[in-house]
C-alpha atoms as a PDB file:
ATOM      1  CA  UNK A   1    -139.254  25.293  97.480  1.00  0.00           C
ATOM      2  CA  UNK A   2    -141.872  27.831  97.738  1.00  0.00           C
ATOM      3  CA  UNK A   3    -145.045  26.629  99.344  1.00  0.00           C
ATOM      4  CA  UNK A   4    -148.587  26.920  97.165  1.00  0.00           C
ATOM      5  CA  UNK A   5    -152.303  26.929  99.118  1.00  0.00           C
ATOM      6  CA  UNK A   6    -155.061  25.860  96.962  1.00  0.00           C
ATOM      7  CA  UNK A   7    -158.356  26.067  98.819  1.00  0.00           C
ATOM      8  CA  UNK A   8    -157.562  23.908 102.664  1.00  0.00           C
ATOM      9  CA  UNK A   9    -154.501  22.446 100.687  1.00  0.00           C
ATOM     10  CA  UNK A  10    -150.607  23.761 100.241  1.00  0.00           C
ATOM     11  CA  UNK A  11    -148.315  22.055  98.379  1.00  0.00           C
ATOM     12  CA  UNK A  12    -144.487  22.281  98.348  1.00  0.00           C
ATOM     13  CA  UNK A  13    -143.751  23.288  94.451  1.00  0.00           C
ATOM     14  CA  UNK A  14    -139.682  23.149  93.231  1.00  0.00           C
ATOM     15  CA  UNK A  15    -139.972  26.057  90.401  1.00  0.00           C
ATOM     16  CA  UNK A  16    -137.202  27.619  88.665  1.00  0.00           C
ATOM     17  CA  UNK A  17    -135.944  28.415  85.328  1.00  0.00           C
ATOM     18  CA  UNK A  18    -137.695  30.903  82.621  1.00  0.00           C
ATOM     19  CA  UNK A  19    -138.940  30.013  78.870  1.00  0.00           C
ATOM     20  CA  UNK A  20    -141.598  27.217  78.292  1.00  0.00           C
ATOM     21  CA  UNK A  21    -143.265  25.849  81.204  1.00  0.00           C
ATOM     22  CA  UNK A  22    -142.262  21.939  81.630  1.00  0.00           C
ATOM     23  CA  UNK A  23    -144.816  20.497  84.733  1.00  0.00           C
ATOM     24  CA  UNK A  24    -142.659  17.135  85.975  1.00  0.00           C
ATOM     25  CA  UNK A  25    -145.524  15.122  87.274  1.00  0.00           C
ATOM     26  CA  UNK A  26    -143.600  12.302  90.207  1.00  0.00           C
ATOM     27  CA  UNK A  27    -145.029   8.164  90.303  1.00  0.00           C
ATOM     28  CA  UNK A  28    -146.078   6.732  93.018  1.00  0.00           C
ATOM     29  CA  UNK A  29    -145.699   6.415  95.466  1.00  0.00           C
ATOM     30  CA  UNK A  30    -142.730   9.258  95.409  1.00  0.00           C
ATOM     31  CA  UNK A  31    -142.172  12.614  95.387  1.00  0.00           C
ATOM     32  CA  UNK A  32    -140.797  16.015  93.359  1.00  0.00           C
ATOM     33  CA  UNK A  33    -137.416  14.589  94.247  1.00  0.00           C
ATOM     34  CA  UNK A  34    -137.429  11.622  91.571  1.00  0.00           C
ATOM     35  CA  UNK A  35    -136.929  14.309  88.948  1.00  0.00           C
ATOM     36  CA  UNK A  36    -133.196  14.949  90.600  1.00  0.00           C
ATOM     37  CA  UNK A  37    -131.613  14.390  87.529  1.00  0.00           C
ATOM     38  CA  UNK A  38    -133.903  17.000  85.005  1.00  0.00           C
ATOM     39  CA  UNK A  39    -134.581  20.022  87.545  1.00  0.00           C
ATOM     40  CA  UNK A  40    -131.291  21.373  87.216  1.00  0.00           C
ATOM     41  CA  UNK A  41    -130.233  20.653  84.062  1.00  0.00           C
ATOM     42  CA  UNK A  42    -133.800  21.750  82.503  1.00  0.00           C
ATOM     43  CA  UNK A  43    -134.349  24.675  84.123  1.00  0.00           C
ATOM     44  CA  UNK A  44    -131.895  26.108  82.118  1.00  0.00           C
ATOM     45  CA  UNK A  45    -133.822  26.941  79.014  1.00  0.00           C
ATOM     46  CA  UNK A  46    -137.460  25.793  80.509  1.00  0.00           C
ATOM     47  CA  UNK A  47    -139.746  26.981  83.370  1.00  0.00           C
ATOM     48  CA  UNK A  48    -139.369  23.531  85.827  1.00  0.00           C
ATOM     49  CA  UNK A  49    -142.154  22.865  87.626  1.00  0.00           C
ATOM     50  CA  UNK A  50    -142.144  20.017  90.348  1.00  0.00           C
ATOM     51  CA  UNK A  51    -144.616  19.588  92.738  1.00  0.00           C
ATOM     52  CA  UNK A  52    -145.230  16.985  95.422  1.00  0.00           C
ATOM     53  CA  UNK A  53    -148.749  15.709  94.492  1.00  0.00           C
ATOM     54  CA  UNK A  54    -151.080  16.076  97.549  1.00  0.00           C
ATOM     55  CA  UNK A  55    -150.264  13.555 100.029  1.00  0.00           C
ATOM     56  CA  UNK A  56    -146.293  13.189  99.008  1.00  0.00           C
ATOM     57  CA  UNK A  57    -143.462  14.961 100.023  1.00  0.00           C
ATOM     58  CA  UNK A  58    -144.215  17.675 102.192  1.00  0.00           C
ATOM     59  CA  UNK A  59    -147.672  18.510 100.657  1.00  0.00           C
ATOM     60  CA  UNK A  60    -150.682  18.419 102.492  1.00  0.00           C
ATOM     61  CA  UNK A  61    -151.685  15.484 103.851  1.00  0.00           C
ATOM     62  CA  UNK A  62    -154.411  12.771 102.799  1.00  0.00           C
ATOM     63  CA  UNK A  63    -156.589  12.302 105.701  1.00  0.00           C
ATOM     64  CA  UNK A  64    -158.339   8.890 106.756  1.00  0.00           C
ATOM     65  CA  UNK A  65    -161.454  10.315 105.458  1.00  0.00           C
ATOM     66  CA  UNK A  66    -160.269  10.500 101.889  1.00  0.00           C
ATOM     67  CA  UNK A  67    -160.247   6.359 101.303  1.00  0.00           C
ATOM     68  CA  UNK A  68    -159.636   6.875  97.520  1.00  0.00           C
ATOM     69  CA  UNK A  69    -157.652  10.032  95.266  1.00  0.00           C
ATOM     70  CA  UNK A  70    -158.722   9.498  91.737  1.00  0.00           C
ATOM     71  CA  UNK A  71    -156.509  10.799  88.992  1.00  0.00           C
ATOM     72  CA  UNK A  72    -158.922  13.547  87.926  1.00  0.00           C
ATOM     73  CA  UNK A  73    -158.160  14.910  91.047  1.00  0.00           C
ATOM     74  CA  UNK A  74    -154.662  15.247  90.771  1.00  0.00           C
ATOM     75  CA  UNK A  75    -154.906  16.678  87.733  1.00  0.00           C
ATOM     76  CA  UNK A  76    -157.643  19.189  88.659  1.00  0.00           C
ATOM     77  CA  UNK A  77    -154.768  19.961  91.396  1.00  0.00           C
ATOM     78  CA  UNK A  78    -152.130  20.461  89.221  1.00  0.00           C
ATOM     79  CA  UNK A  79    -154.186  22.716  86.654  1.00  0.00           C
ATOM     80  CA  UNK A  80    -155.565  24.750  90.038  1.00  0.00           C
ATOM     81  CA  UNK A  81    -151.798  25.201  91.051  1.00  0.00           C
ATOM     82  CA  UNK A  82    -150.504  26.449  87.442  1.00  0.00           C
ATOM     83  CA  UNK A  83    -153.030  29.062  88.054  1.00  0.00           C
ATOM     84  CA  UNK A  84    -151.963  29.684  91.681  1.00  0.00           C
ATOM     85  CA  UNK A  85    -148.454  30.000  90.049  1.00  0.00           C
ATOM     86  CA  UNK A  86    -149.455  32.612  87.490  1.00  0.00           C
ATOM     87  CA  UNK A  87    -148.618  30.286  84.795  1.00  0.00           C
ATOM     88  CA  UNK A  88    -151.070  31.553  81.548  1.00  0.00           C
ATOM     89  CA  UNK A  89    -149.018  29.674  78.812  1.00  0.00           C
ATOM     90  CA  UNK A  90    -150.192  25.559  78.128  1.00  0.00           C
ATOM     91  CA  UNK A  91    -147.903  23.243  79.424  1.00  0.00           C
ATOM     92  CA  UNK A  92    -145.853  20.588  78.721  1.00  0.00           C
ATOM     93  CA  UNK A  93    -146.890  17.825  80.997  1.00  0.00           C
ATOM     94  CA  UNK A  94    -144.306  15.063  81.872  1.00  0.00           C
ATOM     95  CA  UNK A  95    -145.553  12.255  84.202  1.00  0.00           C
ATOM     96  CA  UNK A  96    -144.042   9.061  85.194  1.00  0.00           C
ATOM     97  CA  UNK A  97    -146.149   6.377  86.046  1.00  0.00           C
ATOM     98  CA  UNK A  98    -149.152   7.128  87.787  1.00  0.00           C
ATOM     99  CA  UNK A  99    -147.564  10.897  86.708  1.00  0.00           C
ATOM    100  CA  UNK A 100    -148.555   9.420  83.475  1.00  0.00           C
ATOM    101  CA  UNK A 101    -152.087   8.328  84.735  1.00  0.00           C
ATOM    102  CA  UNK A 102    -152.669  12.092  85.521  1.00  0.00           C
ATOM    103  CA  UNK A 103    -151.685  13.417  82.587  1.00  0.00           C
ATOM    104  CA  UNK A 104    -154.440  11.250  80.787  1.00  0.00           C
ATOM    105  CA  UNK A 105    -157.150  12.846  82.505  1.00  0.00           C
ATOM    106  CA  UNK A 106    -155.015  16.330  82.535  1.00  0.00           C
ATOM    107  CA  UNK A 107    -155.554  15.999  78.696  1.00  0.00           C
ATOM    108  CA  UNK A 108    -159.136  15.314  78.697  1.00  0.00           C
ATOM    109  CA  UNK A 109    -159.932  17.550  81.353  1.00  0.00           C
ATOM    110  CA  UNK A 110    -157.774  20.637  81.094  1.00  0.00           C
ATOM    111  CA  UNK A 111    -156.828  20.727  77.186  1.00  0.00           C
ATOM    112  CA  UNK A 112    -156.372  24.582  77.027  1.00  0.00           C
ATOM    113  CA  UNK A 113    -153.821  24.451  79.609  1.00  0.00           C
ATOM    114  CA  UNK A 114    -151.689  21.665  77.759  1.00  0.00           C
ATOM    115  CA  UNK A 115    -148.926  22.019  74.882  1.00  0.00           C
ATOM    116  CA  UNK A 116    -147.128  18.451  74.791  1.00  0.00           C
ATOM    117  CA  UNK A 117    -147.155  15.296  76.221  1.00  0.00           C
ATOM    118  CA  UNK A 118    -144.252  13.695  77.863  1.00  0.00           C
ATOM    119  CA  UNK A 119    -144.804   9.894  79.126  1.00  0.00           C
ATOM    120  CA  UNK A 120    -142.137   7.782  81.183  1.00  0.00           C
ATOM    121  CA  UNK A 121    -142.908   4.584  81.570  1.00  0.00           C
ATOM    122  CA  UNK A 122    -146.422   4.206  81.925  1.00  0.00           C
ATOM    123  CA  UNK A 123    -149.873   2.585  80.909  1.00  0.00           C
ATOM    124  CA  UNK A 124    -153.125   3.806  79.227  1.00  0.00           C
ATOM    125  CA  UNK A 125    -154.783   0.297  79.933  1.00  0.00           C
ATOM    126  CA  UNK A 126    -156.678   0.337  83.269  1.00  0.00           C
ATOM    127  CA  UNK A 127    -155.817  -2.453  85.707  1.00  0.00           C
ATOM    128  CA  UNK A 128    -157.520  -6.139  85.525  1.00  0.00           C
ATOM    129  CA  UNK A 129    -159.738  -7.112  88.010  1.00  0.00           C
ATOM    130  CA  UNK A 130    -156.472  -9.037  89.074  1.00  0.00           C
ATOM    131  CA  UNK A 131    -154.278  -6.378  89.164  1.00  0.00           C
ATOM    132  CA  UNK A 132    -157.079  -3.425  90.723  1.00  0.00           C
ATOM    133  CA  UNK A 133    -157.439  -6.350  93.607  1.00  0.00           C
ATOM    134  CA  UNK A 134    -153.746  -6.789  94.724  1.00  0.00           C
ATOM    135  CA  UNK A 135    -153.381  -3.030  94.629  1.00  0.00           C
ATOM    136  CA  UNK A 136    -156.842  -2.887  97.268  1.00  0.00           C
ATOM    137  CA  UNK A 137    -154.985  -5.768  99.191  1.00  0.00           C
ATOM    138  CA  UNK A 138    -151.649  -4.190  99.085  1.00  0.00           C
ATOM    139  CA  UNK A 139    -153.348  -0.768 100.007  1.00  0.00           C
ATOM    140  CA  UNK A 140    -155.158  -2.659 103.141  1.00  0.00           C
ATOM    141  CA  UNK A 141    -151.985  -4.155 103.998  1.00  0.00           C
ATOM    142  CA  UNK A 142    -150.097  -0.373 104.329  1.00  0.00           C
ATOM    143  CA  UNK A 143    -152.483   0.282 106.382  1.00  0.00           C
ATOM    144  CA  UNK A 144    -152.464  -1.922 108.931  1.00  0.00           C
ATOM    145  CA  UNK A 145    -148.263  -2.387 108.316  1.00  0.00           C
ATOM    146  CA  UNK A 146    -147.026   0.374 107.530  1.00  0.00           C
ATOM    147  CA  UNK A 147    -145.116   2.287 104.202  1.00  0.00           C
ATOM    148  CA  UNK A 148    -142.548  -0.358 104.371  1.00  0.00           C
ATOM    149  CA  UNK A 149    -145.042  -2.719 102.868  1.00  0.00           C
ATOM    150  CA  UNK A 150    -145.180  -1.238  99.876  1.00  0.00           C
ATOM    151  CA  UNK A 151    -141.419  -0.080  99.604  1.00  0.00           C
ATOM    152  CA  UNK A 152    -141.012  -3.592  99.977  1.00  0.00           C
ATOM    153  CA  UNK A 153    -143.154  -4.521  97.633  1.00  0.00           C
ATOM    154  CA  UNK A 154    -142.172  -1.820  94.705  1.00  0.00           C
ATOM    155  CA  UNK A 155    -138.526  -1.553  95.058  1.00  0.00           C
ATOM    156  CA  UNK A 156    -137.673  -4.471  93.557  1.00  0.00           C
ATOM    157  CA  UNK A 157    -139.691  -3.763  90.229  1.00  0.00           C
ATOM    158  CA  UNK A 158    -138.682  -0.364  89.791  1.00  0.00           C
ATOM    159  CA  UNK A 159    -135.215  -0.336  88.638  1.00  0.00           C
ATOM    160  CA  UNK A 160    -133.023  -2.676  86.492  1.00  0.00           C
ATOM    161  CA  UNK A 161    -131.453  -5.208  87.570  1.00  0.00           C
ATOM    162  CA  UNK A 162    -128.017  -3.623  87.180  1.00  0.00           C
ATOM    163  CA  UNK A 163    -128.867  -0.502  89.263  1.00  0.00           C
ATOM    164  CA  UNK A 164    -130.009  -3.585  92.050  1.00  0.00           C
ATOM    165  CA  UNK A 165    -127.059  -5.268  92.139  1.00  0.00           C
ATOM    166  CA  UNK A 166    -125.183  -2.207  92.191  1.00  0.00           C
ATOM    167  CA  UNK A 167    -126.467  -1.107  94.842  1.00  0.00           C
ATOM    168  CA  UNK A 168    -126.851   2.976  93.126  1.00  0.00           C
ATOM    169  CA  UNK A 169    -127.560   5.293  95.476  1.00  0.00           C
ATOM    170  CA  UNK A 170    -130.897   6.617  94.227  1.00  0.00           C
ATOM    171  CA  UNK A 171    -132.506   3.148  94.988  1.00  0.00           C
ATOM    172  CA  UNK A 172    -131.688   3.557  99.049  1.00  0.00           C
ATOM    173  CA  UNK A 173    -133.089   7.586  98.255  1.00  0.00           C
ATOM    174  CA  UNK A 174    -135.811   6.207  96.460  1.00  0.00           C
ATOM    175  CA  UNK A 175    -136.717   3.569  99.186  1.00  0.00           C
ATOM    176  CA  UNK A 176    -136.289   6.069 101.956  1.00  0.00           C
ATOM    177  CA  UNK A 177    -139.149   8.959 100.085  1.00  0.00           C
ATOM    178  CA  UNK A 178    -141.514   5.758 100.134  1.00  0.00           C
ATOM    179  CA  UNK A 179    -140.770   5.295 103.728  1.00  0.00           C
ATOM    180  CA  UNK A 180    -141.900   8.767 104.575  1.00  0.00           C
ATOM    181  CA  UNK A 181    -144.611   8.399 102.662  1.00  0.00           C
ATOM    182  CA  UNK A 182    -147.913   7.957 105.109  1.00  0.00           C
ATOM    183  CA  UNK A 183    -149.637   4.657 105.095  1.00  0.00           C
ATOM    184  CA  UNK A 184    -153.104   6.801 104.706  1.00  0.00           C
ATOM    185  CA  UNK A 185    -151.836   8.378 101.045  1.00  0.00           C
ATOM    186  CA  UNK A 186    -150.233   5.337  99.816  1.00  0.00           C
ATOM    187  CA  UNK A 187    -153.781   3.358 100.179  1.00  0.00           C
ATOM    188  CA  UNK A 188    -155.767   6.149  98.567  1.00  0.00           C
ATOM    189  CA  UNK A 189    -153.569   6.485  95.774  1.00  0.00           C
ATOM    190  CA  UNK A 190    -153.702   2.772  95.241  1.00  0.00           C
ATOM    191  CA  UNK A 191    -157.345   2.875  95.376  1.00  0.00           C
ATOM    192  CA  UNK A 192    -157.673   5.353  92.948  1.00  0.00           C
ATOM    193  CA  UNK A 193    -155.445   3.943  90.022  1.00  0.00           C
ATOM    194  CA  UNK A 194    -156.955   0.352  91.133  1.00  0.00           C
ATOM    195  CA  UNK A 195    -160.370   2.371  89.618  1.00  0.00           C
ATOM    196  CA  UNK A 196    -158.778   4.509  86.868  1.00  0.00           C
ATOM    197  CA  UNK A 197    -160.568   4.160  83.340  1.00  0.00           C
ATOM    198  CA  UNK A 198    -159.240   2.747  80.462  1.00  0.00           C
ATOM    199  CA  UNK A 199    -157.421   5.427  77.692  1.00  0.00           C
ATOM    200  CA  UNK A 200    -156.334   2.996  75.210  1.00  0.00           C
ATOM    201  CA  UNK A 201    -159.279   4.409  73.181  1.00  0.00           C
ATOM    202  CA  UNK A 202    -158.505   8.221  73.633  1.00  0.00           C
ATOM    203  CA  UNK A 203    -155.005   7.942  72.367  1.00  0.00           C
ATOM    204  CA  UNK A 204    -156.254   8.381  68.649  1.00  0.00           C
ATOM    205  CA  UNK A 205    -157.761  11.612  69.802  1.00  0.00           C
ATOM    206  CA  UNK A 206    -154.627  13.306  71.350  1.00  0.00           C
ATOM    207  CA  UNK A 207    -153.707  16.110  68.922  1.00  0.00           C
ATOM    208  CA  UNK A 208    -150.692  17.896  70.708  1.00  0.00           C
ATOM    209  CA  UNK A 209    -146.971  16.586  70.458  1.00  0.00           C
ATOM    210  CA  UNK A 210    -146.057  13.790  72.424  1.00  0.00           C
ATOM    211  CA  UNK A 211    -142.738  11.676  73.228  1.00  0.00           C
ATOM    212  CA  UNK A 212    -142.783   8.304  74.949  1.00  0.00           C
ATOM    213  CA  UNK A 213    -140.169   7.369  77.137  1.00  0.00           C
ATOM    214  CA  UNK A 214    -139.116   3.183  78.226  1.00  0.00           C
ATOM    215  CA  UNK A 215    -136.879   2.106  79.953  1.00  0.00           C
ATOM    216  CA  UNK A 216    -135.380  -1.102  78.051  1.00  0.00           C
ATOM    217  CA  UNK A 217    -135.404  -3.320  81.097  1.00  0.00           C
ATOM    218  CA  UNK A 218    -138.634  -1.677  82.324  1.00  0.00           C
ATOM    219  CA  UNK A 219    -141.053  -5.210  84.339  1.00  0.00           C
ATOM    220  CA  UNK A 220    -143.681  -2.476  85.023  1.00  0.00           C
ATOM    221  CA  UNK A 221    -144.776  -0.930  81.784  1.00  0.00           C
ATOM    222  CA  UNK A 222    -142.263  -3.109  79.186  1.00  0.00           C
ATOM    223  CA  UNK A 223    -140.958  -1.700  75.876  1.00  0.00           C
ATOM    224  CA  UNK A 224    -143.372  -3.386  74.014  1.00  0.00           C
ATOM    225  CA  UNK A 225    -146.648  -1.867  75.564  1.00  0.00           C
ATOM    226  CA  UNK A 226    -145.080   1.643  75.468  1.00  0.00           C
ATOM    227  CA  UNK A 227    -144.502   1.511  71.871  1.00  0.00           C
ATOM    228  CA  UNK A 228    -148.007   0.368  71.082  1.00  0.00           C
ATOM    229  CA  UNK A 229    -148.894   3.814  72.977  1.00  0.00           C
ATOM    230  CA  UNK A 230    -146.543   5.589  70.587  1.00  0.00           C
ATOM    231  CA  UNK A 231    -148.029   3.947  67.837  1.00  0.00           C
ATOM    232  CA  UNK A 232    -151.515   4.715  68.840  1.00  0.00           C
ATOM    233  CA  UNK A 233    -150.834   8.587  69.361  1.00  0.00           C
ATOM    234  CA  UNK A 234    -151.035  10.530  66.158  1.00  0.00           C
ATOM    235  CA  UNK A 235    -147.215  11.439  65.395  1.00  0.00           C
ATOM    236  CA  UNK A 236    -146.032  10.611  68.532  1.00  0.00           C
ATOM    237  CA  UNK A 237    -142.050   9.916  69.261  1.00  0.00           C
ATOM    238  CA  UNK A 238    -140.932   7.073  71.169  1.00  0.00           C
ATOM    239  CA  UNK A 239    -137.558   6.719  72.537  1.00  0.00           C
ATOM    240  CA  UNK A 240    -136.187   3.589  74.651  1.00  0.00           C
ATOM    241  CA  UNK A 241    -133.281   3.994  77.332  1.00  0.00           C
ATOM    242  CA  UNK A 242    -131.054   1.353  77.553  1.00  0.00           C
ATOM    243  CA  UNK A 243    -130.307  -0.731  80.125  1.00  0.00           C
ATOM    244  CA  UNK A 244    -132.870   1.560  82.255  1.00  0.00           C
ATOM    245  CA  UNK A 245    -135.978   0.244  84.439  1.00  0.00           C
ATOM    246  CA  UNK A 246    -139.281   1.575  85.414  1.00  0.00           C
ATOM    247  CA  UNK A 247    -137.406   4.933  87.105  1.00  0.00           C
ATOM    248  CA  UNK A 248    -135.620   5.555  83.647  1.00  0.00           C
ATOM    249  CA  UNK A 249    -135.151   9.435  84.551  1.00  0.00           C
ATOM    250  CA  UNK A 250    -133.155   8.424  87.760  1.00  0.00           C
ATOM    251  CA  UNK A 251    -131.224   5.875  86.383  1.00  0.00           C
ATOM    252  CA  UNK A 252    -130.116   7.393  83.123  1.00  0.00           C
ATOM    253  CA  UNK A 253    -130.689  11.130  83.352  1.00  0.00           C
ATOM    254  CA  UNK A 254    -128.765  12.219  80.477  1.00  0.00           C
ATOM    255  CA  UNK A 255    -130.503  10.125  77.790  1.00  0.00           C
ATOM    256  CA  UNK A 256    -133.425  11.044  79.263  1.00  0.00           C
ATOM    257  CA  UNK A 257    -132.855  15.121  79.800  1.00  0.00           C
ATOM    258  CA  UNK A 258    -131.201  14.690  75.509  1.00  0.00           C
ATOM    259  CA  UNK A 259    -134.282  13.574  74.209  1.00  0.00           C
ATOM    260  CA  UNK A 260    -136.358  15.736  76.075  1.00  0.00           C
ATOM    261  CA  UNK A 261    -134.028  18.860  75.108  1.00  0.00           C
ATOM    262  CA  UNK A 262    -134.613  17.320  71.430  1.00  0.00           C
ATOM    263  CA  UNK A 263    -138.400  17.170  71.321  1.00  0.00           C
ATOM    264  CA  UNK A 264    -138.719  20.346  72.864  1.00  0.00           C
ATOM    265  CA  UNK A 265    -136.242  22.340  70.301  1.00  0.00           C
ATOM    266  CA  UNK A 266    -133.673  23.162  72.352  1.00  0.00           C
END
């Protein structure tokens, strides 16, 4: 993985493959690595690029100074590092989660640089004053705990129950990239989706094509809410995955890599 600088910044970018450029945007709080089941398998046919968002993986670090990372900065990232990459054609933007998060404001923001939409399991609502609390509380309590607070905390949600109980080896992987992750990233990326804005009323505006991914057992962002996204989204696609959670690219890679390969004509 070929390391990028942007301004004081690097970040570790996985980046292979020719034809369209597909940008696989990681949730939180995870890294490049989630997307273990589509880099190989879509890099034949599409450009694949994975970064670590800054802060995860082995990207630059968040520093104690930077108590909050808003989404609009991830996303002004991500278009700074297509340019650092020499990538000129718009993108098709894929984000899970908060990956989804950025690509809201990656939309508004960077709309020349964008092609299609790709969302996994994600919201456009922004949190209740309930929910934007417990993420402050939880993001005090990594703090002052440590990242197994919040891989405590997540795990559980994040896949379906049969991939729990099965004990699949991408939960231990997925439990061990949160335990590298530093206390002082996971708080500020809390922080900033605790003050993200609400899209629900943008969706009418988005003009390119877009699929929407579920997972069928997904707790986080349930079937129902992503297909009222779909809905909302001029022409969009929606496709559930059976029997998948919140991580539905890990846990079921081929429905998810089919339907991607089908939206994007190949």
């Amino acid at each position: 993985m070929p390391t990028i600088s942007i301004g004081s910044a690097s970040f570790q970018v996985f980046d292979q493959g020719r034809g369209q450029p597909l940008l696989l945007v990681h949730g939180f709080p995870l890294d490049h690595s989630m997307w273990s089941g589509q880099v190989s398998e879509l890099s034949r046919g599409f450009r694949v690029i994975a970064p670590d968002l800054r802060g995860f993986g082995r990207s630059s670090p968040i520093t104690a100074n930077d108590a909050v990372v808003t989404m609009a900065q991830f996303a002004d990232e991500l278009a700074a590092l297509l340019v650092a990459l020499q990538e000129s054609e718009p993108v098709t933007f894929c984000g899970l989660s908060m990956g989804g998060y950025i690509a809201w404001q990656f939309a508004a923001r960077h709309p020349d640089k964008l092609a299609r939409l790709i969302l996994c399991d994600t919201k456009a609502a922004a949190d209740s004053q309930e929910a934007a609390e417990n993420r402050n509380k939880l993001a005090a309590k990594v703090l002052a705990e440590g990242s197994h607070v919040a891989a405590d905390a997540m795990l559980p949600k994040l896949f379906s129950q049969r991939s729990l109980k099965s004990q699949a080896p991408y939960v231990e992987e997925t439990r061990q990239v949160i335990l590298r992750t530093r206390p002082q990233s996971i708080a500020a990326a809390l922080r900033g989706m605790a003050e993200r804005e609400d899209f629900t009323g943008g969706l009418s505006a988005i003009r390119v094509p877009t699929l929407v991914l579920c997972g069928g057992e997904d707790v986080i962002t349930p079937p129902a809410e992503m297909r009222s996204i779909a809905a909302a989204i001029p022409g969009a696609e929606y496709c559930e995955v059976p029997a998948a959670g919140h991580m539905s690219p890990l846990e079921d890679p081929r429905t998810v890599n089919r339907a991607i390969r089908k939206f994007l004509g190949s």
